[in-house]
C-alpha atoms as a PDB file:
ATOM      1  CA  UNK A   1      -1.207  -2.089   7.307  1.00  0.00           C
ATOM      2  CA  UNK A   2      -1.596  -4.191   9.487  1.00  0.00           C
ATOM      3  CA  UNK A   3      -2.939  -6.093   6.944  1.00  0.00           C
ATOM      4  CA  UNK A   4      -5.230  -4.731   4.680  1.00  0.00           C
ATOM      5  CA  UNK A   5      -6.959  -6.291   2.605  1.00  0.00           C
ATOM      6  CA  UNK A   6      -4.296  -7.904  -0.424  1.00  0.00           C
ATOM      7  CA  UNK A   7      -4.906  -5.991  -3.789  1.00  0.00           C
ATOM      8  CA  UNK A   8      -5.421  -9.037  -5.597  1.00  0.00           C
ATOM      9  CA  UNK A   9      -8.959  -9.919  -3.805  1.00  0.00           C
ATOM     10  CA  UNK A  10     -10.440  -6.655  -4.021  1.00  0.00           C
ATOM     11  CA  UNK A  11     -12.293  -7.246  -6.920  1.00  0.00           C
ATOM     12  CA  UNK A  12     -14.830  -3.952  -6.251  1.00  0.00           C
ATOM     13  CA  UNK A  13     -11.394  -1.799  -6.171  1.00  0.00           C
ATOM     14  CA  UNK A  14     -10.139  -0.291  -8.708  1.00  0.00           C
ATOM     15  CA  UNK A  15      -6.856  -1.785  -7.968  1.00  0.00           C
ATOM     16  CA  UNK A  16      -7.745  -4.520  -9.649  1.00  0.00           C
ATOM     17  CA  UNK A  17      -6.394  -2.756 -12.854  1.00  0.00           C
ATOM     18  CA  UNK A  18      -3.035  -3.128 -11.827  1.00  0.00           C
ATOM     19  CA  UNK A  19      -1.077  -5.987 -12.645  1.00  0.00           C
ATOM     20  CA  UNK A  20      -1.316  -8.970 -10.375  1.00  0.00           C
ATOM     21  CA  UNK A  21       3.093  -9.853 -10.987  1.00  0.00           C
ATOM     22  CA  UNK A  22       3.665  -6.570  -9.828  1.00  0.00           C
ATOM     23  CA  UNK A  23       1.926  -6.859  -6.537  1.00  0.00           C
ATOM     24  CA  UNK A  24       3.189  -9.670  -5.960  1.00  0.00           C
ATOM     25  CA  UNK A  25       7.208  -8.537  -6.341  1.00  0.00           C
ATOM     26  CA  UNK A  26       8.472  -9.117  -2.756  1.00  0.00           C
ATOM     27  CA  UNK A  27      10.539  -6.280  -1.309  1.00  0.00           C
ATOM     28  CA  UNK A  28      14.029  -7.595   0.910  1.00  0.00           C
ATOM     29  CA  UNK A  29      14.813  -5.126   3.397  1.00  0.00           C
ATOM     30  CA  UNK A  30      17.875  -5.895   5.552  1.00  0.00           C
ATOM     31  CA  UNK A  31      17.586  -6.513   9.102  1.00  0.00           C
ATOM     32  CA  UNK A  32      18.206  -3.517  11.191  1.00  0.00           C
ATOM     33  CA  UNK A  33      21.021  -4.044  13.823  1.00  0.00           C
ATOM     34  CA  UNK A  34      19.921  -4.479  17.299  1.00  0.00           C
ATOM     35  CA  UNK A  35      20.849  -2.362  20.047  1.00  0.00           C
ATOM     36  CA  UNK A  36      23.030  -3.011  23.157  1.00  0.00           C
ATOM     37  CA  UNK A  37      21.763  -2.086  26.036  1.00  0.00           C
ATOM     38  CA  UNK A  38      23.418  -3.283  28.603  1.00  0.00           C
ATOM     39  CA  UNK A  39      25.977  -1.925  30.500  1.00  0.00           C
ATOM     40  CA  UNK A  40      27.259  -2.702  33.691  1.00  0.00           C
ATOM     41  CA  UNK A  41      24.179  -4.756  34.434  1.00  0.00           C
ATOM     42  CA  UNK A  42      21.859  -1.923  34.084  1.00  0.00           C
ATOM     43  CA  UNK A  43      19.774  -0.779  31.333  1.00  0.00           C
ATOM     44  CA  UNK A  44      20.636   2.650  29.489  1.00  0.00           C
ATOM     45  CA  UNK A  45      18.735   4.966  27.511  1.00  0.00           C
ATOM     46  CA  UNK A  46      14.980   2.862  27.654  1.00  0.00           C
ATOM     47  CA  UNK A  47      12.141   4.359  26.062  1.00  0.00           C
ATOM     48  CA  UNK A  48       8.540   2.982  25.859  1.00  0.00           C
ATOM     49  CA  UNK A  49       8.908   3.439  21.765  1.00  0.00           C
ATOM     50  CA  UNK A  50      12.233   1.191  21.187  1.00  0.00           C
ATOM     51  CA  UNK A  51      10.882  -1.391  24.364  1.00  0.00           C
ATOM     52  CA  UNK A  52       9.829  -4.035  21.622  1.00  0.00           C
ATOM     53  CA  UNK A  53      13.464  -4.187  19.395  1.00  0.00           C
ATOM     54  CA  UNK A  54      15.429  -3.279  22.905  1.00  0.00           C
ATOM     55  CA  UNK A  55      13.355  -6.489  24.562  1.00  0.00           C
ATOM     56  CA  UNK A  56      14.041  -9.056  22.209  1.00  0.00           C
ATOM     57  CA  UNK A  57      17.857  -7.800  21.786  1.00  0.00           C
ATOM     58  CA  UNK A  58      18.461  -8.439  25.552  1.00  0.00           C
ATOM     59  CA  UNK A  59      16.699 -11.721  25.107  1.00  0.00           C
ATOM     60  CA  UNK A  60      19.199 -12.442  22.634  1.00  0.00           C
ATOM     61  CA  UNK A  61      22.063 -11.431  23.986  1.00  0.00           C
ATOM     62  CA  UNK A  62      21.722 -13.221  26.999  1.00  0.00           C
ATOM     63  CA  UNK A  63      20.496 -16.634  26.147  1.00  0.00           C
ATOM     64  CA  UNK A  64      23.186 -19.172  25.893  1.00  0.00           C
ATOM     65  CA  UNK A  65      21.761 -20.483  22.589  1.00  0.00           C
ATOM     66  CA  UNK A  66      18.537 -19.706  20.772  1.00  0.00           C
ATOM     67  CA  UNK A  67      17.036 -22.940  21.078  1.00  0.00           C
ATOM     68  CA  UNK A  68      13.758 -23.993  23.257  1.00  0.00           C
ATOM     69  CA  UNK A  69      14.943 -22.109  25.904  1.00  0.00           C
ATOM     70  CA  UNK A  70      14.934 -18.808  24.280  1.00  0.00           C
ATOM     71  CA  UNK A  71      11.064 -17.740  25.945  1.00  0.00           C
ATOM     72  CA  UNK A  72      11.859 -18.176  28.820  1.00  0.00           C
ATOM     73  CA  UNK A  73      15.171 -16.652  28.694  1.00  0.00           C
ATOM     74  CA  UNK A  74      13.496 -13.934  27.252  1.00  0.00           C
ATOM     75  CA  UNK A  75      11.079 -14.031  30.314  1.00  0.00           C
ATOM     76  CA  UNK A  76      13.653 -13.665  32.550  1.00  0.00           C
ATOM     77  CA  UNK A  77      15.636 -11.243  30.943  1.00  0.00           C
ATOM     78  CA  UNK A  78      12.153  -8.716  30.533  1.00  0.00           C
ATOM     79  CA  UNK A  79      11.476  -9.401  34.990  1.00  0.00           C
ATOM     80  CA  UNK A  80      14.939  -7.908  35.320  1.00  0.00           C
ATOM     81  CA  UNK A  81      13.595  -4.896  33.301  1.00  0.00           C
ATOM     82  CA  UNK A  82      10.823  -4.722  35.004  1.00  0.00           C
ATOM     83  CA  UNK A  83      12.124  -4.610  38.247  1.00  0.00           C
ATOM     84  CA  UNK A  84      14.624  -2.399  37.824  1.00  0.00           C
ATOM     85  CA  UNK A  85      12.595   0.208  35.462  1.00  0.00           C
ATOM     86  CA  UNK A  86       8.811  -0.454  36.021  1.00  0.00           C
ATOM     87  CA  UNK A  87       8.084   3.474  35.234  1.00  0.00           C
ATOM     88  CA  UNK A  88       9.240   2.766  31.201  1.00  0.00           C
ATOM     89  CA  UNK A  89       6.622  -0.237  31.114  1.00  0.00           C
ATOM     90  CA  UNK A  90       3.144   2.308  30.783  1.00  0.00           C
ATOM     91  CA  UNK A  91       0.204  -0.168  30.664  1.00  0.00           C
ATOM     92  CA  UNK A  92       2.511  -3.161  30.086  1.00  0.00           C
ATOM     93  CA  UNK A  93       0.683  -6.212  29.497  1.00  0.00           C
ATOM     94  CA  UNK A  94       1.776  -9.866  29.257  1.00  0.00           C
ATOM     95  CA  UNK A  95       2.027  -9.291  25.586  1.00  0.00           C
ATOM     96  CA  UNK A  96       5.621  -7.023  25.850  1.00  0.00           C
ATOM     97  CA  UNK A  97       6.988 -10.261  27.768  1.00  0.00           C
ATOM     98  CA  UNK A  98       6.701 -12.542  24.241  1.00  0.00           C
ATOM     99  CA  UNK A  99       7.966  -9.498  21.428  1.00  0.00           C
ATOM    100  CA  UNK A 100       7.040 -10.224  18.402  1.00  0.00           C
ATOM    101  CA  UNK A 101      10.015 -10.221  16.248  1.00  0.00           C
ATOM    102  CA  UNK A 102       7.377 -10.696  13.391  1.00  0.00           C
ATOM    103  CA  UNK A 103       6.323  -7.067  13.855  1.00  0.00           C
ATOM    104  CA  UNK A 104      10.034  -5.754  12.061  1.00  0.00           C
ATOM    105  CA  UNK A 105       9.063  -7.619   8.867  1.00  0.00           C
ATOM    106  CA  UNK A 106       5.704  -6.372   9.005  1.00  0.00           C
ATOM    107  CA  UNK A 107       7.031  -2.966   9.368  1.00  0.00           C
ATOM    108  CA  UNK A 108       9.622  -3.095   6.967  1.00  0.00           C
ATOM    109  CA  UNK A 109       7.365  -4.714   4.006  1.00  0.00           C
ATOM    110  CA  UNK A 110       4.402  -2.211   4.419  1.00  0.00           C
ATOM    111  CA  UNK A 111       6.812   0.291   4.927  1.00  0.00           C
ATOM    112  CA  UNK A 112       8.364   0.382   1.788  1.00  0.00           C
ATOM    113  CA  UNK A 113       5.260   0.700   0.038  1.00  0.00           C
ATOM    114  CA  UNK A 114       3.520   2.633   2.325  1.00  0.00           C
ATOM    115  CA  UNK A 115       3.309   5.577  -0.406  1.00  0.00           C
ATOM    116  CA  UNK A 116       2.012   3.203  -2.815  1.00  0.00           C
ATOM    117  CA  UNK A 117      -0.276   1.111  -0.722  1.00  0.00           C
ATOM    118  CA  UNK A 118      -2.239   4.486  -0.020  1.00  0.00           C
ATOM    119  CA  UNK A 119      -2.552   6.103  -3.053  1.00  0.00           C
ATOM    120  CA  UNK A 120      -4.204   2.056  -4.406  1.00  0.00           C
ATOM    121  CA  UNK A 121      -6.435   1.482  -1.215  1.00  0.00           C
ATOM    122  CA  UNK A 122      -6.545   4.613   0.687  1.00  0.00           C
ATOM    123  CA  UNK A 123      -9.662   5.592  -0.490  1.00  0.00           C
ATOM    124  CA  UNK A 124     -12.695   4.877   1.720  1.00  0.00           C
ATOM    125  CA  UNK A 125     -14.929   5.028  -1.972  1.00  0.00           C
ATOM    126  CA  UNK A 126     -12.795   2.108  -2.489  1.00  0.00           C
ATOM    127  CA  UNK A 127     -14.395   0.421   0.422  1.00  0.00           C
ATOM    128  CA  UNK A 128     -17.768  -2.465  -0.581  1.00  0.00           C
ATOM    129  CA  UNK A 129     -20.449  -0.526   0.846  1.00  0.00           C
ATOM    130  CA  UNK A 130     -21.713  -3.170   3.374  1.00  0.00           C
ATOM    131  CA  UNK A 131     -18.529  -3.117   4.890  1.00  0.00           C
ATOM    132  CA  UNK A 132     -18.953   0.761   5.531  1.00  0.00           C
ATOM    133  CA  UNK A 133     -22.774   0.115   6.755  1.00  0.00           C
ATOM    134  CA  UNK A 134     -21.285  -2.689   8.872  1.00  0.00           C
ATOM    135  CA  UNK A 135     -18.300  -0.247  10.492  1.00  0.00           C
ATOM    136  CA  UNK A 136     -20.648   2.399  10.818  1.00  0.00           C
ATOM    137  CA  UNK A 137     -23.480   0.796  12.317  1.00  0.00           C
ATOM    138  CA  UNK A 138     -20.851  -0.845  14.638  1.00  0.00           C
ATOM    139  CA  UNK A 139     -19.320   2.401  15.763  1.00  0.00           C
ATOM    140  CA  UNK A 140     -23.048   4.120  16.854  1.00  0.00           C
ATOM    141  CA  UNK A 141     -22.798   1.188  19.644  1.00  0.00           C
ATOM    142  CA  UNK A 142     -19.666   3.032  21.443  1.00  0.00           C
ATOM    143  CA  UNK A 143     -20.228   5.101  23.887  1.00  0.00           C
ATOM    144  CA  UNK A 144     -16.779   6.625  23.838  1.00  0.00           C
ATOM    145  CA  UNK A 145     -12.880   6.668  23.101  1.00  0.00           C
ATOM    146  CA  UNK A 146     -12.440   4.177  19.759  1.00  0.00           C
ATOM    147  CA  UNK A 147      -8.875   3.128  18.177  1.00  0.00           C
ATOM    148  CA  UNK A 148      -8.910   1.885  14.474  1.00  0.00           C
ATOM    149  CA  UNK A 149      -5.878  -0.483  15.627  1.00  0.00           C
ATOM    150  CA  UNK A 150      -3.424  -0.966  12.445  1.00  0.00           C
ATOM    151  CA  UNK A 151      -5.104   1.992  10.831  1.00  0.00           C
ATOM    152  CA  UNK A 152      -2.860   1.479   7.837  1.00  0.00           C
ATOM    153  CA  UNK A 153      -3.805   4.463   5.734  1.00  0.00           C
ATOM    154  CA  UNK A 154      -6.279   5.765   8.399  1.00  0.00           C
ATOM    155  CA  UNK A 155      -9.069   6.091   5.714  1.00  0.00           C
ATOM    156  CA  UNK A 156     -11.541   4.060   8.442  1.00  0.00           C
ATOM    157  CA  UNK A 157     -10.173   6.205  11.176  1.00  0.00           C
ATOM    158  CA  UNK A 158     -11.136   9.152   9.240  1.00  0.00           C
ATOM    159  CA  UNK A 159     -14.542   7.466   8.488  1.00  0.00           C
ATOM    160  CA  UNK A 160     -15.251   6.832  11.717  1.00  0.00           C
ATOM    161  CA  UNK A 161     -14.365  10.658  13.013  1.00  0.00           C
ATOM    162  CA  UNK A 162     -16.711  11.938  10.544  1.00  0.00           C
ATOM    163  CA  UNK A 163     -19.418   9.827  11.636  1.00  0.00           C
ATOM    164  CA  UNK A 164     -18.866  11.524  15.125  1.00  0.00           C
ATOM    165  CA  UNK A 165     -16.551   9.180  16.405  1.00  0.00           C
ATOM    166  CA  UNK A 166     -13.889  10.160  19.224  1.00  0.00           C
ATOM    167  CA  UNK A 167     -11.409   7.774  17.619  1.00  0.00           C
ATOM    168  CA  UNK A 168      -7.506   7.874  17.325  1.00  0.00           C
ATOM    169  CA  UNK A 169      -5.804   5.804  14.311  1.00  0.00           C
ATOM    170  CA  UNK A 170      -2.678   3.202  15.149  1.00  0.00           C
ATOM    171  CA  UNK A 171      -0.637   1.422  13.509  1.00  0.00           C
ATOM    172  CA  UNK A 172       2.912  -0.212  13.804  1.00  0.00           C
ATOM    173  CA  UNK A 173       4.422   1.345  10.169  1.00  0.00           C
ATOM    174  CA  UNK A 174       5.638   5.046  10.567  1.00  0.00           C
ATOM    175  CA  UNK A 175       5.282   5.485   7.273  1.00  0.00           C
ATOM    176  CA  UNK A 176       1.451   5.065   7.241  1.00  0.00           C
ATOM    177  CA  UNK A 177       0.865   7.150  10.490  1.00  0.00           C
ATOM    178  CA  UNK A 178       3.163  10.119   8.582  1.00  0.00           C
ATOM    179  CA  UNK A 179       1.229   9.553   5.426  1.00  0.00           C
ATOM    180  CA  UNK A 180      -2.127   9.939   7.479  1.00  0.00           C
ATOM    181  CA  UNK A 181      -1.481  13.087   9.295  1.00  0.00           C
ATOM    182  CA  UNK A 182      -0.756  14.867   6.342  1.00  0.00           C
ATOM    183  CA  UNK A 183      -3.964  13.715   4.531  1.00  0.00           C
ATOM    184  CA  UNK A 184      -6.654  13.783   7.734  1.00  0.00           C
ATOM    185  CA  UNK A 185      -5.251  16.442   9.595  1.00  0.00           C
ATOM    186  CA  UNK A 186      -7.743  16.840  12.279  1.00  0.00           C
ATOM    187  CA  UNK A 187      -7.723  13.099  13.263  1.00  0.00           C
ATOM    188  CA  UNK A 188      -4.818  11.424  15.490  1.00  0.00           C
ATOM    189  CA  UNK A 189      -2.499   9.148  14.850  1.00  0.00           C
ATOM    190  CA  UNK A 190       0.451   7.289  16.311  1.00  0.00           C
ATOM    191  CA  UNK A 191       2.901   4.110  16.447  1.00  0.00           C
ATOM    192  CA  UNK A 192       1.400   1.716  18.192  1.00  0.00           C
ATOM    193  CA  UNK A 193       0.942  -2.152  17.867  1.00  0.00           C
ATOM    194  CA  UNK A 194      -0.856  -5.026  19.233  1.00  0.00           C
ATOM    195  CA  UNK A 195       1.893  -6.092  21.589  1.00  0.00           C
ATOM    196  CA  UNK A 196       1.215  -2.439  22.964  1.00  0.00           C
ATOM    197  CA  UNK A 197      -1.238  -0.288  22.063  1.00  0.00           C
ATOM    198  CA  UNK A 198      -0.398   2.256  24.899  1.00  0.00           C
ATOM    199  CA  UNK A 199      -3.289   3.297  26.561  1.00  0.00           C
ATOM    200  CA  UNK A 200      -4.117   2.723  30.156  1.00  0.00           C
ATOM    201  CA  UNK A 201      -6.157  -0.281  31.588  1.00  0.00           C
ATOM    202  CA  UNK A 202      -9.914  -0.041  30.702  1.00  0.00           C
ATOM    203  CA  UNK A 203      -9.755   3.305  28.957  1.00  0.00           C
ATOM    204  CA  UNK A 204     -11.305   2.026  25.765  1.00  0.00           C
ATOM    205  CA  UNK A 205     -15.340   1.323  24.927  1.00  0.00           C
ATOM    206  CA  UNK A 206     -14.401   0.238  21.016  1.00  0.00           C
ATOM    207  CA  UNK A 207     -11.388  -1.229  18.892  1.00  0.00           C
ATOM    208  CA  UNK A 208     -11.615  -1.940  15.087  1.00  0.00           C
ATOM    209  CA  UNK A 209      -9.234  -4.201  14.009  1.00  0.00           C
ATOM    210  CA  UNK A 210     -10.123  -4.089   9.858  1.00  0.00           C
ATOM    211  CA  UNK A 211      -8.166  -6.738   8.290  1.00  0.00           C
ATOM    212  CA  UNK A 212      -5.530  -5.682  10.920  1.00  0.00           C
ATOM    213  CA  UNK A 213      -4.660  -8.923  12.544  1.00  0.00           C
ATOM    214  CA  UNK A 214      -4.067 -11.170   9.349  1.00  0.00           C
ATOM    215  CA  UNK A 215      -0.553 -10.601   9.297  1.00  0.00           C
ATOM    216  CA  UNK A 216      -0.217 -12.247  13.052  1.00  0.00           C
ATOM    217  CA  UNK A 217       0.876 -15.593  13.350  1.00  0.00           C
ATOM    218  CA  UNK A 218      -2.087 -17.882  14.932  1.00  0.00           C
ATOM    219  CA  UNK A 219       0.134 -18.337  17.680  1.00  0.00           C
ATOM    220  CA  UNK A 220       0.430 -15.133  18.731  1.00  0.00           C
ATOM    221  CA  UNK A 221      -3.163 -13.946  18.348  1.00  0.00           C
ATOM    222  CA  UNK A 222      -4.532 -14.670  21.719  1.00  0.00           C
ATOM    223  CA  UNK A 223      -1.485 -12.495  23.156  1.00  0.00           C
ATOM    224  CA  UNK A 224      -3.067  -9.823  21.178  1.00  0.00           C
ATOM    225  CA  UNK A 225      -6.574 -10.032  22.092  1.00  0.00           C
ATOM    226  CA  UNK A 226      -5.352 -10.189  25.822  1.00  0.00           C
ATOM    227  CA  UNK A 227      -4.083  -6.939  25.157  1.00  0.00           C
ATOM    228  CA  UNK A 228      -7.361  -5.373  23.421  1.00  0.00           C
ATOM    229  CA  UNK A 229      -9.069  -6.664  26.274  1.00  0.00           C
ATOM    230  CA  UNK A 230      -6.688  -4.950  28.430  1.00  0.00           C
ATOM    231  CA  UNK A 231      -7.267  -1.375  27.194  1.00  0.00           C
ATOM    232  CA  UNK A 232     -11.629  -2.058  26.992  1.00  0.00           C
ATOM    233  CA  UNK A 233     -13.645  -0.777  29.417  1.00  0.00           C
ATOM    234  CA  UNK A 234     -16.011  -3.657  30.597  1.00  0.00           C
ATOM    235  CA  UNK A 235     -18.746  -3.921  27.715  1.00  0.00           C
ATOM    236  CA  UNK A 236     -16.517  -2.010  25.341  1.00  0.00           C
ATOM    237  CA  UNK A 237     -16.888  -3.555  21.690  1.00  0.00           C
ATOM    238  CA  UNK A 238     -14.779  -4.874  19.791  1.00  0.00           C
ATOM    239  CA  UNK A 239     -14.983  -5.845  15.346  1.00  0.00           C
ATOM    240  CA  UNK A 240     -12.778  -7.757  13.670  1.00  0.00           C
ATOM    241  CA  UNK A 241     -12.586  -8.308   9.953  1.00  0.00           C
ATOM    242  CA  UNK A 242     -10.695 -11.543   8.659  1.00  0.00           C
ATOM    243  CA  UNK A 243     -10.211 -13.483   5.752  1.00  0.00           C
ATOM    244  CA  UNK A 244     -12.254 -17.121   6.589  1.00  0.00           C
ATOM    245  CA  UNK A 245     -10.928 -19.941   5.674  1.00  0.00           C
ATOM    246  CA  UNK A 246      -8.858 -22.976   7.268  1.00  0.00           C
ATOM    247  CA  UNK A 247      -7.676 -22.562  10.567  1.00  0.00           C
ATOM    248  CA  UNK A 248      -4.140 -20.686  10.719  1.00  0.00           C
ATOM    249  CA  UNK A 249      -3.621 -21.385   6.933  1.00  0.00           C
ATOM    250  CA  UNK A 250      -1.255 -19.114   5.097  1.00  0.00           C
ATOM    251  CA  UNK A 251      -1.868 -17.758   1.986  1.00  0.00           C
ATOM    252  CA  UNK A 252       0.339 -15.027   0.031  1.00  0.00           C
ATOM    253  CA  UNK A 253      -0.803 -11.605   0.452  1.00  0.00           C
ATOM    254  CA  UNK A 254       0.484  -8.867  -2.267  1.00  0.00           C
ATOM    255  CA  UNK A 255       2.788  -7.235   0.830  1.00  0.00           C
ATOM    256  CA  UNK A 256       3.888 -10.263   3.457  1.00  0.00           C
ATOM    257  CA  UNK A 257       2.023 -13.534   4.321  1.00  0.00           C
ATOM    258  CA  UNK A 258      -1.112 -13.286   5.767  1.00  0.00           C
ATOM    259  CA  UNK A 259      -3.024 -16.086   7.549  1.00  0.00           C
ATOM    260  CA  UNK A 260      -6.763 -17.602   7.350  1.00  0.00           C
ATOM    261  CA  UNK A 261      -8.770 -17.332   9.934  1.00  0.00           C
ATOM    262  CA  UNK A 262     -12.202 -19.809  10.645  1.00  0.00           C
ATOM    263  CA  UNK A 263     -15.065 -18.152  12.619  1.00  0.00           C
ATOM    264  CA  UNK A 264     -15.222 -21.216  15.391  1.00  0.00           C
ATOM    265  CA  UNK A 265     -11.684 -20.482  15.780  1.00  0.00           C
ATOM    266  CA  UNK A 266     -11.557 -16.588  16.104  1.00  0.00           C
ATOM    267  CA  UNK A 267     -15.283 -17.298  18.582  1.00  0.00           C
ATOM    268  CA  UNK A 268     -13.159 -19.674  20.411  1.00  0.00           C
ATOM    269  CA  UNK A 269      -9.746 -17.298  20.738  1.00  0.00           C
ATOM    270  CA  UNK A 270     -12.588 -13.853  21.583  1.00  0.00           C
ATOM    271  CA  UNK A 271     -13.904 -15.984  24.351  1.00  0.00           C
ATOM    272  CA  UNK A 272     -10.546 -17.046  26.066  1.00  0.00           C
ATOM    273  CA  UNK A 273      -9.765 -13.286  25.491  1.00  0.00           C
ATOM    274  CA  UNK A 274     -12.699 -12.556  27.769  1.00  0.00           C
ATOM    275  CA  UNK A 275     -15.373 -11.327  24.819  1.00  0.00           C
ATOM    276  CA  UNK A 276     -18.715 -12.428  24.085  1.00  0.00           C
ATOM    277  CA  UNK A 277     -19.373 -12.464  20.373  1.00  0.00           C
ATOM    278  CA  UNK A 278     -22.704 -10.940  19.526  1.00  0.00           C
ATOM    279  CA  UNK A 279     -22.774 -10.959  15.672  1.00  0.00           C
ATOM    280  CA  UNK A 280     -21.467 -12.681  12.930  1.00  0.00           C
ATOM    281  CA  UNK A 281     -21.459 -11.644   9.175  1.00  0.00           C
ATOM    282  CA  UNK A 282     -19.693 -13.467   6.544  1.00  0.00           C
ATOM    283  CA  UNK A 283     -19.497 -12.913   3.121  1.00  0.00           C
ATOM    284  CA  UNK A 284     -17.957 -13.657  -0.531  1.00  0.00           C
ATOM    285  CA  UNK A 285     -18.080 -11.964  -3.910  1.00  0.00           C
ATOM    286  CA  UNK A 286     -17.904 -12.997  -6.975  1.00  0.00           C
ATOM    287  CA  UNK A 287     -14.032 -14.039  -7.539  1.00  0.00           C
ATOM    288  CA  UNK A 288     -12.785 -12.866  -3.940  1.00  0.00           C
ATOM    289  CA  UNK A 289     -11.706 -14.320  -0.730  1.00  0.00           C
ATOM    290  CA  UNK A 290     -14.287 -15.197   1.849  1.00  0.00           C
ATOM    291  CA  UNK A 291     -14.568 -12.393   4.121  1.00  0.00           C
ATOM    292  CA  UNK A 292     -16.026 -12.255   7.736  1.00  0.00           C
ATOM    293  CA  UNK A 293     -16.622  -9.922  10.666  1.00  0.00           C
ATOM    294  CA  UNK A 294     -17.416 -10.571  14.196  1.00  0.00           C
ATOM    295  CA  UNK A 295     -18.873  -8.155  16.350  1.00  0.00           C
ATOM    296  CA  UNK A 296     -17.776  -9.124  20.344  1.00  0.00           C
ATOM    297  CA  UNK A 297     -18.044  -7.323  23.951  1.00  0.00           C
ATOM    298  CA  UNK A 298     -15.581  -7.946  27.001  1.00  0.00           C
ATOM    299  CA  UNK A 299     -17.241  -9.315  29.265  1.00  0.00           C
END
């Protein structure tokens, strides 16, 4: 997931074969129905895994309207949490405080086609080559635990753990993380997402985010690089391949819409986040997308 790249600019794929209409069919899946869980002014039944959907229901449920008072509402509503049940909130960053209702359409779209999104792009042969030199060479610079955050099919999880990697795949689609036990059995993998990626302060030296944060609306990204910041160790790395384009421009991606990303802009974000970039790489083939990477260490 996460956002990989759409099938319709991977011109070196053979997914290209496939017909461009059907990618772009758009799959409706209803909204789920939110959980009470209140009761008597307490909270029942809270589990790190459901915090996200159980967050922004009580948000809900307890602002008088959903107007421009919803955040902080939804502030409010996430301190009373907090102080009543800090032990369910494991390495809670700012990020859980803003939930990212964006992350159930994500889910729900990739999730669907999760089957069929891996058996078109699951391959790492699939991969352009300088993106594998780029991931590898990138990796030999860790000097510890990695996570291939929004792993998607875990193909570049599984890439990275036979290149000698220590790494652990995440993503937010169950499907995918199911799908990539089965085929990389020796390599772990679990729900996770940016909001959250539940691992404890500084524990970290390297995150790959591969395409992973396209999906995330520019308003939201600097939430998520606080929280990759939050799980690096000081000096732990950090690449990020994007799209490059416009500033926060949309564009229609074959599963949900994705957004553009410039390279003073994602510099800019990294450095509010606490990173120093040290590397940039841009790049565009013949008939695809302009693609970029940035290479970055926390500071």
């Amino acid at each position: 997931m996460l956002g990989l790249p759409s099938i319709a600019l991977l011109g070196r794929s053979r997914a290209v074969r496939l017909s461009r209409a059907h990618w772009d069919q758009r799959t409706t899946v209803p909204t789920p129905d939110l959980p009470s869980v209140v009761k008597n002014g307490a909270v029942s039944d809270l589990c790190p895994a459901r915090l996200p959907k159980i967050l922004w229901s009580l948000a809900i449920n307890v602002s008088p309207h959903l107007g421009e008072s919803i955040e902080e509402d939804a502030r409010r509503s996430v301190d009373r949490l907090t102080d009543a049940r800090p032990s369910v909130i494991p390495c809670c960053s700012p990020a859980i405080r803003l939930v990212n209702m964006g992350n159930e359409s994500i889910r729900a779209a990739y999730g669907a086609r999760a089957a069929e999104y891996t058996r078109i792009l699951g391959s790492i042969e699939d991969a352009h080559e300088l993106d594998r030199q780029r991931i590898r060479r990138w990796a030999t610079g860790c000097d510890g635990k990695l996570i291939d955050a929004g792993c998607g099919p875990g193909h570049w999880t599984n890439f990275l753990y036979q290149h000698g990697a220590t790494v652990e795949g995440v993503d937010l689609v169950p499907e995918f993380i199911e799908n990539a036990r089965v085929r990389f059995p020796d390599v772990p993998f679990r729900v996770a997402s940016f909001h959250n990626l539940g691992v404890p302060n500084g524990s970290l030296h390297g995150l790959l985010a591969w395409y992973s944060l396209i999906h995330m609306p520019p308003n939201e990204l600097s939430v998520a690089l606080r929280e990759i910041a939050r799980a690096l160790v000081g000096g732990g790395r950090l690449l990020v391949g994007f799209f490059e384009g416009a500033p926060a421009e949309p564009f229609s991606h074959a599963v949900t819409t994705a957004y553009l990303w410039s390279v003073e802009q994602a510099r800019h974000l990294l450095n509010e986040a606490g990173f120093d970039v040290l590397e940039v790489e841009s790049r565009q083939d013949p008939g695809n997308r302009p693609h970029a990477a940035i290479a970055a260490t926390l500071r």
